[in-house]
Protein backbone atom coordinates (compact mmCIF):
# COMPACT_ATOMS: atom_id res chain seq x y z
CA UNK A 1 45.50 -47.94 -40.61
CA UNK A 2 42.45 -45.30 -40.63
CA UNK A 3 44.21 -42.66 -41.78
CA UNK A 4 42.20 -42.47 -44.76
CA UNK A 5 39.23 -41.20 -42.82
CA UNK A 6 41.32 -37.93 -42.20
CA UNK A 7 40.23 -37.07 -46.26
CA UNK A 8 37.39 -35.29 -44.81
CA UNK A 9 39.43 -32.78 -44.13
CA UNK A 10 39.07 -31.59 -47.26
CA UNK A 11 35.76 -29.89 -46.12
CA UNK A 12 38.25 -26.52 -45.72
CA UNK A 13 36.64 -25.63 -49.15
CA UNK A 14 33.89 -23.94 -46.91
CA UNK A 15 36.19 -20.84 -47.12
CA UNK A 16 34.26 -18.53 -48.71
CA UNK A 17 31.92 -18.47 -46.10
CA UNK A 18 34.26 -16.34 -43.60
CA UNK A 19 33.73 -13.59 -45.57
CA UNK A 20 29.65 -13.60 -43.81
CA UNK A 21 31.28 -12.89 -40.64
CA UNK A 22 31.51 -9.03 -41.66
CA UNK A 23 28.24 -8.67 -42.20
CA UNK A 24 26.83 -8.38 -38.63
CA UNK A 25 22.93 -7.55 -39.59
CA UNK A 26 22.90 -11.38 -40.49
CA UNK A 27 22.90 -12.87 -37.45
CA UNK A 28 20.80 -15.51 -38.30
CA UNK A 29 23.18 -16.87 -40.91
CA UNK A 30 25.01 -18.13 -37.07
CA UNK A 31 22.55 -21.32 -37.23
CA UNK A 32 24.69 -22.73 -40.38
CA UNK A 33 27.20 -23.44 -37.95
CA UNK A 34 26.01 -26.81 -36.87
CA UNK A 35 26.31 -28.17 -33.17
CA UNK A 36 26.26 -25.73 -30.72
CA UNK A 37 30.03 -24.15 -29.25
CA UNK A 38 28.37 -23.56 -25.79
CA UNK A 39 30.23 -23.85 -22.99
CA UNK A 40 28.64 -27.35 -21.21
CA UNK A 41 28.16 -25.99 -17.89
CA UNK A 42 25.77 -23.01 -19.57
CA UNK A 43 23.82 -25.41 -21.11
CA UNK A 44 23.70 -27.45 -18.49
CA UNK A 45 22.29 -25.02 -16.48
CA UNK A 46 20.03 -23.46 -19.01
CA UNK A 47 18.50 -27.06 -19.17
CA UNK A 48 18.34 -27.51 -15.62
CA UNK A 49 15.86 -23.70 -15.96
CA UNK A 50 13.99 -25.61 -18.21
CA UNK A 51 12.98 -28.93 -17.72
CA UNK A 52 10.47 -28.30 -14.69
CA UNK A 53 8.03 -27.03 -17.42
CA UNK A 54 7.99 -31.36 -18.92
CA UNK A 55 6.03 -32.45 -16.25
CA UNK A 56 6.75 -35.59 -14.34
CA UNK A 57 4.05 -37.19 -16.37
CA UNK A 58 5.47 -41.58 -16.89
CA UNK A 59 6.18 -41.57 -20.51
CA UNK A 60 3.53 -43.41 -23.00
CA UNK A 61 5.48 -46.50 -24.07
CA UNK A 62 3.71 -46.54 -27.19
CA UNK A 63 5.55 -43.31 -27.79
CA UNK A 64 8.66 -45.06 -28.20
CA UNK A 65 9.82 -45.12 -31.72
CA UNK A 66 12.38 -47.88 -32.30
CA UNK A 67 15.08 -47.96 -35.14
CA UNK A 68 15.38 -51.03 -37.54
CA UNK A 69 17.62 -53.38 -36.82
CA UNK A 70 20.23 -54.15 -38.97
CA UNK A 71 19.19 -51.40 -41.33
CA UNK A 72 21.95 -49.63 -43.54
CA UNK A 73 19.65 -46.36 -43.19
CA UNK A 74 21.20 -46.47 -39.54
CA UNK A 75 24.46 -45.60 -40.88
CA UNK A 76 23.40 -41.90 -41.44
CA UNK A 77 23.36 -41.49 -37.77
CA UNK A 78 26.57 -42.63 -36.69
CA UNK A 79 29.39 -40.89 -36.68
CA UNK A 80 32.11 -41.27 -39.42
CA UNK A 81 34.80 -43.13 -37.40
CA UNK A 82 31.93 -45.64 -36.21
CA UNK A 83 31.29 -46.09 -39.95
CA UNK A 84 34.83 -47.04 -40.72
CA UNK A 85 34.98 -49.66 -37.86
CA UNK A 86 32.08 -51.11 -39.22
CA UNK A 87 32.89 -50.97 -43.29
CA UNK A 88 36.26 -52.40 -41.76
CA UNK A 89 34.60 -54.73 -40.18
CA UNK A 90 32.83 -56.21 -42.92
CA UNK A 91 35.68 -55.67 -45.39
CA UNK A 92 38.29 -57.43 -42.76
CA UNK A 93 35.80 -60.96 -42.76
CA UNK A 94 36.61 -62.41 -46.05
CA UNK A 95 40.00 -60.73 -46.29
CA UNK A 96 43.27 -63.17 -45.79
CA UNK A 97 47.08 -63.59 -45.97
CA UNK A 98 49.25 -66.37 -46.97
CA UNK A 99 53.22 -66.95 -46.84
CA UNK A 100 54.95 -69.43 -48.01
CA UNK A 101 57.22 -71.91 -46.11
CA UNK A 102 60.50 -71.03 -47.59
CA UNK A 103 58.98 -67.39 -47.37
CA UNK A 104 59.99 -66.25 -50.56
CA UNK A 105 56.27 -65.52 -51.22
CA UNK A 106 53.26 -63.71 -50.25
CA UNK A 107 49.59 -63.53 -51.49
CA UNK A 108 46.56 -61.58 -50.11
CA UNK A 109 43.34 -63.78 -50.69
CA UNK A 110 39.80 -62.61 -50.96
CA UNK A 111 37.48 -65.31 -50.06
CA UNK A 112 39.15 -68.31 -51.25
CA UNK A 113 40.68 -66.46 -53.92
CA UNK A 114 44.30 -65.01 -54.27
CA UNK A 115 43.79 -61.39 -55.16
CA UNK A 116 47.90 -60.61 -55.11
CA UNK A 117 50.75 -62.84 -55.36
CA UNK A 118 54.42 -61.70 -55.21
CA UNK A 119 57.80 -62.57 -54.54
CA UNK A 120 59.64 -61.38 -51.73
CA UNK A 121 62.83 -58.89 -53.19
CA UNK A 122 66.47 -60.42 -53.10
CA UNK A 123 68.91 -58.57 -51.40
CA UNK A 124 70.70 -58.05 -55.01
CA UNK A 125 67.72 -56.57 -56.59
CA UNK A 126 67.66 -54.42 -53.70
CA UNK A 127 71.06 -52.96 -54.28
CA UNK A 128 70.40 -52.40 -57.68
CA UNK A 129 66.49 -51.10 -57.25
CA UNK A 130 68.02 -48.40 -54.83
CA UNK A 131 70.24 -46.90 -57.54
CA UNK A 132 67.33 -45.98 -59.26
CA UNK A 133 65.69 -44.46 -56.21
CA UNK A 134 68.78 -42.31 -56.06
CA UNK A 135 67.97 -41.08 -59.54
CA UNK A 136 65.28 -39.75 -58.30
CA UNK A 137 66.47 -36.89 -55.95
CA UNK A 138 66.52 -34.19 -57.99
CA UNK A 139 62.93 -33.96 -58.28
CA UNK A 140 62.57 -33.19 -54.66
CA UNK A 141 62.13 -29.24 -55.24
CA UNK A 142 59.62 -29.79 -57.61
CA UNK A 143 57.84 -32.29 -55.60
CA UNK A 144 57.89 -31.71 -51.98
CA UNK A 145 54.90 -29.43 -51.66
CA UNK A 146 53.16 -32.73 -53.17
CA UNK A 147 55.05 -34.98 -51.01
CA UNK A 148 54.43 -33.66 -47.46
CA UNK A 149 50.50 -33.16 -48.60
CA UNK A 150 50.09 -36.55 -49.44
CA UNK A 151 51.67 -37.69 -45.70
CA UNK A 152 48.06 -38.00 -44.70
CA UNK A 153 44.83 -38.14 -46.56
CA UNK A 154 44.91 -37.58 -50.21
CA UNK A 155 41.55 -37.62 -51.58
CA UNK A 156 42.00 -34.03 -52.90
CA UNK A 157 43.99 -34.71 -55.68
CA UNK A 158 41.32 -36.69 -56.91
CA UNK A 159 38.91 -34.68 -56.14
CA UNK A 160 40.23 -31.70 -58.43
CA UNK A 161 40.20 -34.03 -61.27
CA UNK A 162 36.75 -34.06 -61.03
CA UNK A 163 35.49 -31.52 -59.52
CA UNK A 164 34.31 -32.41 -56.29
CA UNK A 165 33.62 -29.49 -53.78
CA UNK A 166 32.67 -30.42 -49.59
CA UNK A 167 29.26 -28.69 -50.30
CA UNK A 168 28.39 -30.65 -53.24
CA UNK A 169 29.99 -34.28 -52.48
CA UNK A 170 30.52 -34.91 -49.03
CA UNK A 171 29.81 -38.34 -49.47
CA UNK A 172 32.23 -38.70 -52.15
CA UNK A 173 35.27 -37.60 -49.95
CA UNK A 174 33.92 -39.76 -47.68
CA UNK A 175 33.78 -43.09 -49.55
CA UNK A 176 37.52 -42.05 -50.86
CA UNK A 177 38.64 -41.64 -47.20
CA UNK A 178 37.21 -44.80 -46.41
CA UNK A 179 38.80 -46.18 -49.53
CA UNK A 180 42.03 -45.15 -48.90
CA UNK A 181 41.58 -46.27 -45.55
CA UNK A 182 40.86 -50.01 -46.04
CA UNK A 183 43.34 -50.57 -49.07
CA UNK A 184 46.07 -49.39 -46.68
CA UNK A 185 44.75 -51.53 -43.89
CA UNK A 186 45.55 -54.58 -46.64
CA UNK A 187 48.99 -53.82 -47.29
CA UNK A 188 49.65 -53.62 -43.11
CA UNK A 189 50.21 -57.74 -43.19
CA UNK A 190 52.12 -58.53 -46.09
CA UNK A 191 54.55 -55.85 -45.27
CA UNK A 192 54.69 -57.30 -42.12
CA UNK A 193 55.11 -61.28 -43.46
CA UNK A 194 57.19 -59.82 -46.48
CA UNK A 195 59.65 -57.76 -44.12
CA UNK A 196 61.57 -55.74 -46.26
CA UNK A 197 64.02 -53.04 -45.94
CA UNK A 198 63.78 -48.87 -46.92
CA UNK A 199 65.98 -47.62 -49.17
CA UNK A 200 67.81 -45.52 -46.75
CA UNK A 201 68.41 -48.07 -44.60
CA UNK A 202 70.11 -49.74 -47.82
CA UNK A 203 71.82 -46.74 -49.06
CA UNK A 204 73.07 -43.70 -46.88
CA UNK A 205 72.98 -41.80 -49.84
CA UNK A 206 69.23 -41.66 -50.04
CA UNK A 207 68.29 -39.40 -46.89
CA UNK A 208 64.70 -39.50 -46.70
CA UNK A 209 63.18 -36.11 -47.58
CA UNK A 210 60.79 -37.01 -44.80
CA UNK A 211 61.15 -39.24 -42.15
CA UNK A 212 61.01 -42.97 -43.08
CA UNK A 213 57.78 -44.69 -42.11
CA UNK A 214 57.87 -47.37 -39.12
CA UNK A 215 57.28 -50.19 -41.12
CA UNK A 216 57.67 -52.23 -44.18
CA UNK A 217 58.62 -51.44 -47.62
CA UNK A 218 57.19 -54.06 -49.97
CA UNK A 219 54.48 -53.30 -51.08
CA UNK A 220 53.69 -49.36 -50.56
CA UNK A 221 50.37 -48.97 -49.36
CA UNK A 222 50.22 -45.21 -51.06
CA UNK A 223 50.34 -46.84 -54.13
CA UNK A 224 47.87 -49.27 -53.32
CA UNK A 225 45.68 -46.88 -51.33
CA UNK A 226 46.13 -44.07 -54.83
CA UNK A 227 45.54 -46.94 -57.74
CA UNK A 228 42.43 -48.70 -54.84
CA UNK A 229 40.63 -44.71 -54.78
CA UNK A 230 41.29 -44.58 -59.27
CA UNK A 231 39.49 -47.96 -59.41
CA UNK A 232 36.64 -46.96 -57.26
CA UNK A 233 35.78 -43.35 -58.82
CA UNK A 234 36.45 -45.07 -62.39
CA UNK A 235 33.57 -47.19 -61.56
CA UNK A 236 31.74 -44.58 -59.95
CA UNK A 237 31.85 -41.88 -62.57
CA UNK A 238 31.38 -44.63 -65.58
CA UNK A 239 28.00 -45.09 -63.67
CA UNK A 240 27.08 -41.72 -64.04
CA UNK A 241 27.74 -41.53 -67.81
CA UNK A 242 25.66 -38.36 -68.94
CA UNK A 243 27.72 -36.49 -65.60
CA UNK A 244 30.92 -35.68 -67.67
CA UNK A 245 30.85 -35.15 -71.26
CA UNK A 246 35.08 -36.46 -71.29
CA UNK A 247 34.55 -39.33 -68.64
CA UNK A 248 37.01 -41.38 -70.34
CA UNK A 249 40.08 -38.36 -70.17
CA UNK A 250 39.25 -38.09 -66.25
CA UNK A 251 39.34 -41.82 -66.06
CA UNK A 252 43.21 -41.53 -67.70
CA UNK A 253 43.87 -38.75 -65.14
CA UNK A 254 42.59 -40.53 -62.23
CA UNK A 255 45.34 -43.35 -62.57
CA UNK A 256 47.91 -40.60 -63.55
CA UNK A 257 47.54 -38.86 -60.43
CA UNK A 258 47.30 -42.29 -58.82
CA UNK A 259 51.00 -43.14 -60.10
CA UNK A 260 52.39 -39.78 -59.55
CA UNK A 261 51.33 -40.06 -55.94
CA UNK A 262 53.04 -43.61 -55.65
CA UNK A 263 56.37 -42.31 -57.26
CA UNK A 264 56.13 -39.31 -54.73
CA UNK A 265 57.31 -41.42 -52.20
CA UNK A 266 60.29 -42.74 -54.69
CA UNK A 267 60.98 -39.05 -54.43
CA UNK A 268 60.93 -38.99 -51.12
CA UNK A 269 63.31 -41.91 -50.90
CA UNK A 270 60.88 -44.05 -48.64
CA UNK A 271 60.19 -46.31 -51.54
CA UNK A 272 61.90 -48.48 -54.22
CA UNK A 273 60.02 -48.56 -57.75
CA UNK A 274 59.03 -52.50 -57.12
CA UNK A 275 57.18 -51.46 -54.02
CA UNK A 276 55.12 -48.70 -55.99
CA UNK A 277 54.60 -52.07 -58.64
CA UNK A 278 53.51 -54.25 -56.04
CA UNK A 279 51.60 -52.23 -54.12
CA UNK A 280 49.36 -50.67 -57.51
CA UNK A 281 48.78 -53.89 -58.02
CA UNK A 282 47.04 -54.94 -54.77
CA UNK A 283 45.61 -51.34 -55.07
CA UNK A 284 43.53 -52.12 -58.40
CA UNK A 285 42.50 -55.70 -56.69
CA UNK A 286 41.16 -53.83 -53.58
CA UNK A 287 39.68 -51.39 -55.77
CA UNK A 288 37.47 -53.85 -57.45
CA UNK A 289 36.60 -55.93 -54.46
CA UNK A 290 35.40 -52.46 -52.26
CA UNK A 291 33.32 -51.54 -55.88
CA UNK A 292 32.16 -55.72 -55.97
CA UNK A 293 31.21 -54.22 -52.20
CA UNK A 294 29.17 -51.54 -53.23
CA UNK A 295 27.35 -52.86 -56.00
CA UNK A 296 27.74 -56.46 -56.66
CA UNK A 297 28.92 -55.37 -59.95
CA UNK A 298 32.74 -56.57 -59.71
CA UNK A 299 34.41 -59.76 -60.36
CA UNK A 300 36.81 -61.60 -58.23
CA UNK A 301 39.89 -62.22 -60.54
CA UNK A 302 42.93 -64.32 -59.90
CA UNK A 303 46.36 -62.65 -59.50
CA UNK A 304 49.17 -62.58 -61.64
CA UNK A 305 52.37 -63.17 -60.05
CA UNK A 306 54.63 -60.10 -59.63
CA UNK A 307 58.20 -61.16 -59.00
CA UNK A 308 60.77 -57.91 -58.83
CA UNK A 309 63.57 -60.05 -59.11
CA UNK A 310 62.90 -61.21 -62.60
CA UNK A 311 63.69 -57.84 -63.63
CA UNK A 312 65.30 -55.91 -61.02
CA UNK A 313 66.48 -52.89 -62.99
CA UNK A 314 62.77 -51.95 -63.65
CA UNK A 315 61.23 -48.49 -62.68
CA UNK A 316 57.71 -47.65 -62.03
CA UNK A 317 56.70 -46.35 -65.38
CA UNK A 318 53.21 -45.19 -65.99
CA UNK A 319 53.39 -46.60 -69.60
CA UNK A 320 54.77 -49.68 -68.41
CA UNK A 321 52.13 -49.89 -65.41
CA UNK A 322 48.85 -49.25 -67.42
CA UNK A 323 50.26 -52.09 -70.47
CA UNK A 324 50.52 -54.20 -67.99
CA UNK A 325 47.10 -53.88 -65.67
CA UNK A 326 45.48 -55.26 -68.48
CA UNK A 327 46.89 -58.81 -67.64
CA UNK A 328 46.97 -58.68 -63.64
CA UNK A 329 43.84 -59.99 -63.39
CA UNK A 330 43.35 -63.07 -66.65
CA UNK A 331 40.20 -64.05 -66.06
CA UNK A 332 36.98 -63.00 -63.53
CA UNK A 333 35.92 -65.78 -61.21
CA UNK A 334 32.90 -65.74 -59.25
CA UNK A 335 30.58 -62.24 -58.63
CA UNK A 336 31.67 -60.02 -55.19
CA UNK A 337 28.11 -60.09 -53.29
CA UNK A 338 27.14 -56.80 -52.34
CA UNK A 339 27.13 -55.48 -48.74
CA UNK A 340 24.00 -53.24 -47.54
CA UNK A 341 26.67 -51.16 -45.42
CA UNK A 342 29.22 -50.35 -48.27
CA UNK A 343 25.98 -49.88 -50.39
CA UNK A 344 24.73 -47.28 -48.28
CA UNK A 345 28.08 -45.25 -48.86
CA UNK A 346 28.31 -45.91 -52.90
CA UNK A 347 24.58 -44.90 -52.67
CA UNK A 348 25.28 -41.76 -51.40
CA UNK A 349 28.15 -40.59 -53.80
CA UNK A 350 26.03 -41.74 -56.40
CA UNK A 351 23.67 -39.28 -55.72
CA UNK A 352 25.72 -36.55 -55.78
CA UNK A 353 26.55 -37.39 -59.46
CA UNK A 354 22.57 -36.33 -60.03
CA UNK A 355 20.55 -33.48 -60.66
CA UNK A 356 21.09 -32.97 -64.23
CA UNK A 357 18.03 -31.53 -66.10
CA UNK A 358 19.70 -32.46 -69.71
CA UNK A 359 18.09 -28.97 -70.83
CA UNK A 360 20.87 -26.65 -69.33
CA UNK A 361 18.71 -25.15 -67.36
C-alpha cells in the first residue's frame, strides 16, 4: 500500500509564488521552476546542434568518478518512489504474521517478537459494534470535508499542528508519507488472515458516506497509519527540545488528530470502533519500530492482547485510548538496530528542526 508517498502532495503550499507570474521584467525568476518543460524533440534537436563542438576525443578513464556503494548519501539521488521500495524493503525483512490454528487469533511479529496480538471479532460483537457505528451518522455534515481529504495522504493534518510548510520541511512530509505508507503496508496481512466484514455489509442502515474499501475491516490501517505518523513526530520533535517552547501540548494534539482521523472513518461507516482500537494499537507498535529504524533509540516491546469481544459494546474513546497505551506495550525487550537508509530520512527532518540562534535574531 504506497499510498502514503502521495503526502508530498502537500508541496501545493508553494502558492504564493503564482503571484511572480505578473511581474514579467523577472524573467529570470523562470529558473526556480526546476526540470525543464521542453518539448523532447526541441531538445533533442538543440543537443544534436550542439554536441559536434565535444570532440570525439576517448574519454580519460581516470575521469570517471564512481559513487559509494552501499552509501545512504545515495539516497538523495533517487527518486522518492525508489526510496519507498527500498525503506520497504528493509522494513518488510524482519516484519511477520502469525494465525492461529483455530483462527481466532492474529499477531504481527517484529523479529522474533509479537508486536500486536488480537482476537478475531465474533459475529455477536459485530451486531452489537455496528449499532454504535450507526450512532455515528449524524456527524457526517460536520465531518465530510475531513473525511474525503483523508481518502489519500494525510500528512497535512499533522503538519498544521506543527507548523510544517513544503519550503521549510520537505523532508518531514516526506518521512510522514513514507510513514504512513509502511504502517498501512502492515495492516494489508492481518486484514487479510483476520477476514472480517464492513459495517455496511452488516447493517443496510449504515450506507457508506464513501464507497467501502476493497478489503478487510479489522484492524483499520488509518488508524494505524494516523497513531504510526503521532509516534514518529513525538519522537522527532522531543529530539528537538529547544524547537517548540509547548512541545508537550503538540505532542497531546498529535495523537488527537491521530484519533479523530481513525473515528473519521466510523463516520464514514467503513469502520467499527474495535477496528480503530486494533488498528491504533499496531499503529503505536509500528511507530516505535520505524523510530527504533531511524535512530536505534526504540525498544521492541511485547504486545498486549486486544480482544473486542471481551467488551463488545466499547467505542473508540480518546480518553479511553490514551489510559490505556500506557499498558500495550509492559515491558521493552531488546534495542531496534538502526538502519543507514531510514537514518538518512530521520536525518534529514531532523535538520529541518535547526537553525535556531537562541538570541531571536
Amino acid at each position: 500500500m504506497q499510498h502514503g508517498l502521495h503526502g508530498l502532495h502537500g508541496l501545493h503550499g508553494l502558492h504564493g509564488l503564482h503571484g511572480l507570474h505578473g511581474l514579467h521584467g523577472l524573467h529570470g525568476l523562470h529558473g526556480l521552476s526546476g526540470a525543464s518543460a521542453a518539448d523532447p524533440g526541441a531538445l533533442q534537436t538543440s543537443t544534436q546542434a550542439l554536441v559536434y563542438a565535444a570532440g570525439l576525443e576517448p574519454l580519460p578513464a581516470a575521469g570517471v568518478k564512481p559513487l559509494f556503494p552501499q552509501s545512504p548519501a545515495n539516497m538523495a539521488r533517487w527518486a522518492p518512489d525508489i526510496r519507498a521500495l527500498l525503506l520497504q524493503s528493509v522494513f518488510a525483512e524482519k516484519l511477520g504474521w502469525a494465525m492461529n490454528p483455530a483462527g481466532t487469533q492474529a499477531s504481527v511479529t517484529w523479529g522474533s517478537t509479537a508486536i500486536w496480538q488480537v482476537t478475531r471479532p465474533t459475529p455477536a460483537t459485530m451486531a452489537t459494534q455496528v449499532g454504535l457505528v450507526r450512532n455515528y451518522i449524524d456527524q457526517r455534515p460536520d465531518r465530510s470535508g475531513e473525511i474525503m481529504s483523508q481518502l489519500g495522504p494525510f500528512g497535512a493534518f499533522f503538519g498544521i499542528i506543527l507548523g510544517l510548510t513544503a519550503a521549510r520541511n520537505a523532508k518531514t512530509f516526506e518521512l510522514l508519507g513514507h510513514v504512513q505508507s509502511l504502517a498501512g503496508l502492515a495492516t494489508m496481512m492481518p486484514k487479510h488472515l483476520l477476514a472480517c466484514r464492513r459495517p455496511d455489509e452488516v447493517d443496510a442502515r449504515i450506507l457508506p458516506l464513501i464507497q467501502t474499501p476493497g478489503h478487510g475491516a479489522y484492524p483499520s490501517a488509518h488508524a494505524a497509519q494516523a497513531f504510526a505518523m503521532a509516534e514518529v513526530l513525538t519522537s522527532l520533535i522531543r529530539a528537538n527540545a529547544a524547537f517548540f517552547p509547548d512541545t508537550e501540548k503538540r505532542v497531546d494534539l498529535l495523537y488527537r488528530q491521530a484519533h479523530r482521523i481513525a473515528v473519521n472513518r466510523t463516520v464514514a461507516g467503513v469502520h467499527f470502533p474495535m477496528d480503530s482500537t486494533a488498528g491504533a494499537r499496531l499503529g503505536v507498535q509500528i511507530g516505535r519500530v520505524l523510530v527504533g529504524l531511524m535512530t536505534g533509540k526504540s525498544a521492541l516491546r511485547p504486545a498486549a492482547l486486544f480482544d473486542p469481544n471481551a467488551a463488545p459494546d466499547t467505542d473508540f474513546l480518546y480518553a479511553d485510548f490514551a489510559a490505556a497505551s500506557v499498558d500495550l506495550t509492559p515491558k521493552p525487550t531488546a534495542a531496534t538496530p538502526a538502519d543507514p537508509l531510514f537514518g538518512w530520512l530521520w536525518a534529514g527532518a531532523m535538520a529541518e528542526f535547526g537553525g535556531l540562534s537562541g538570541d531571536g535574531a
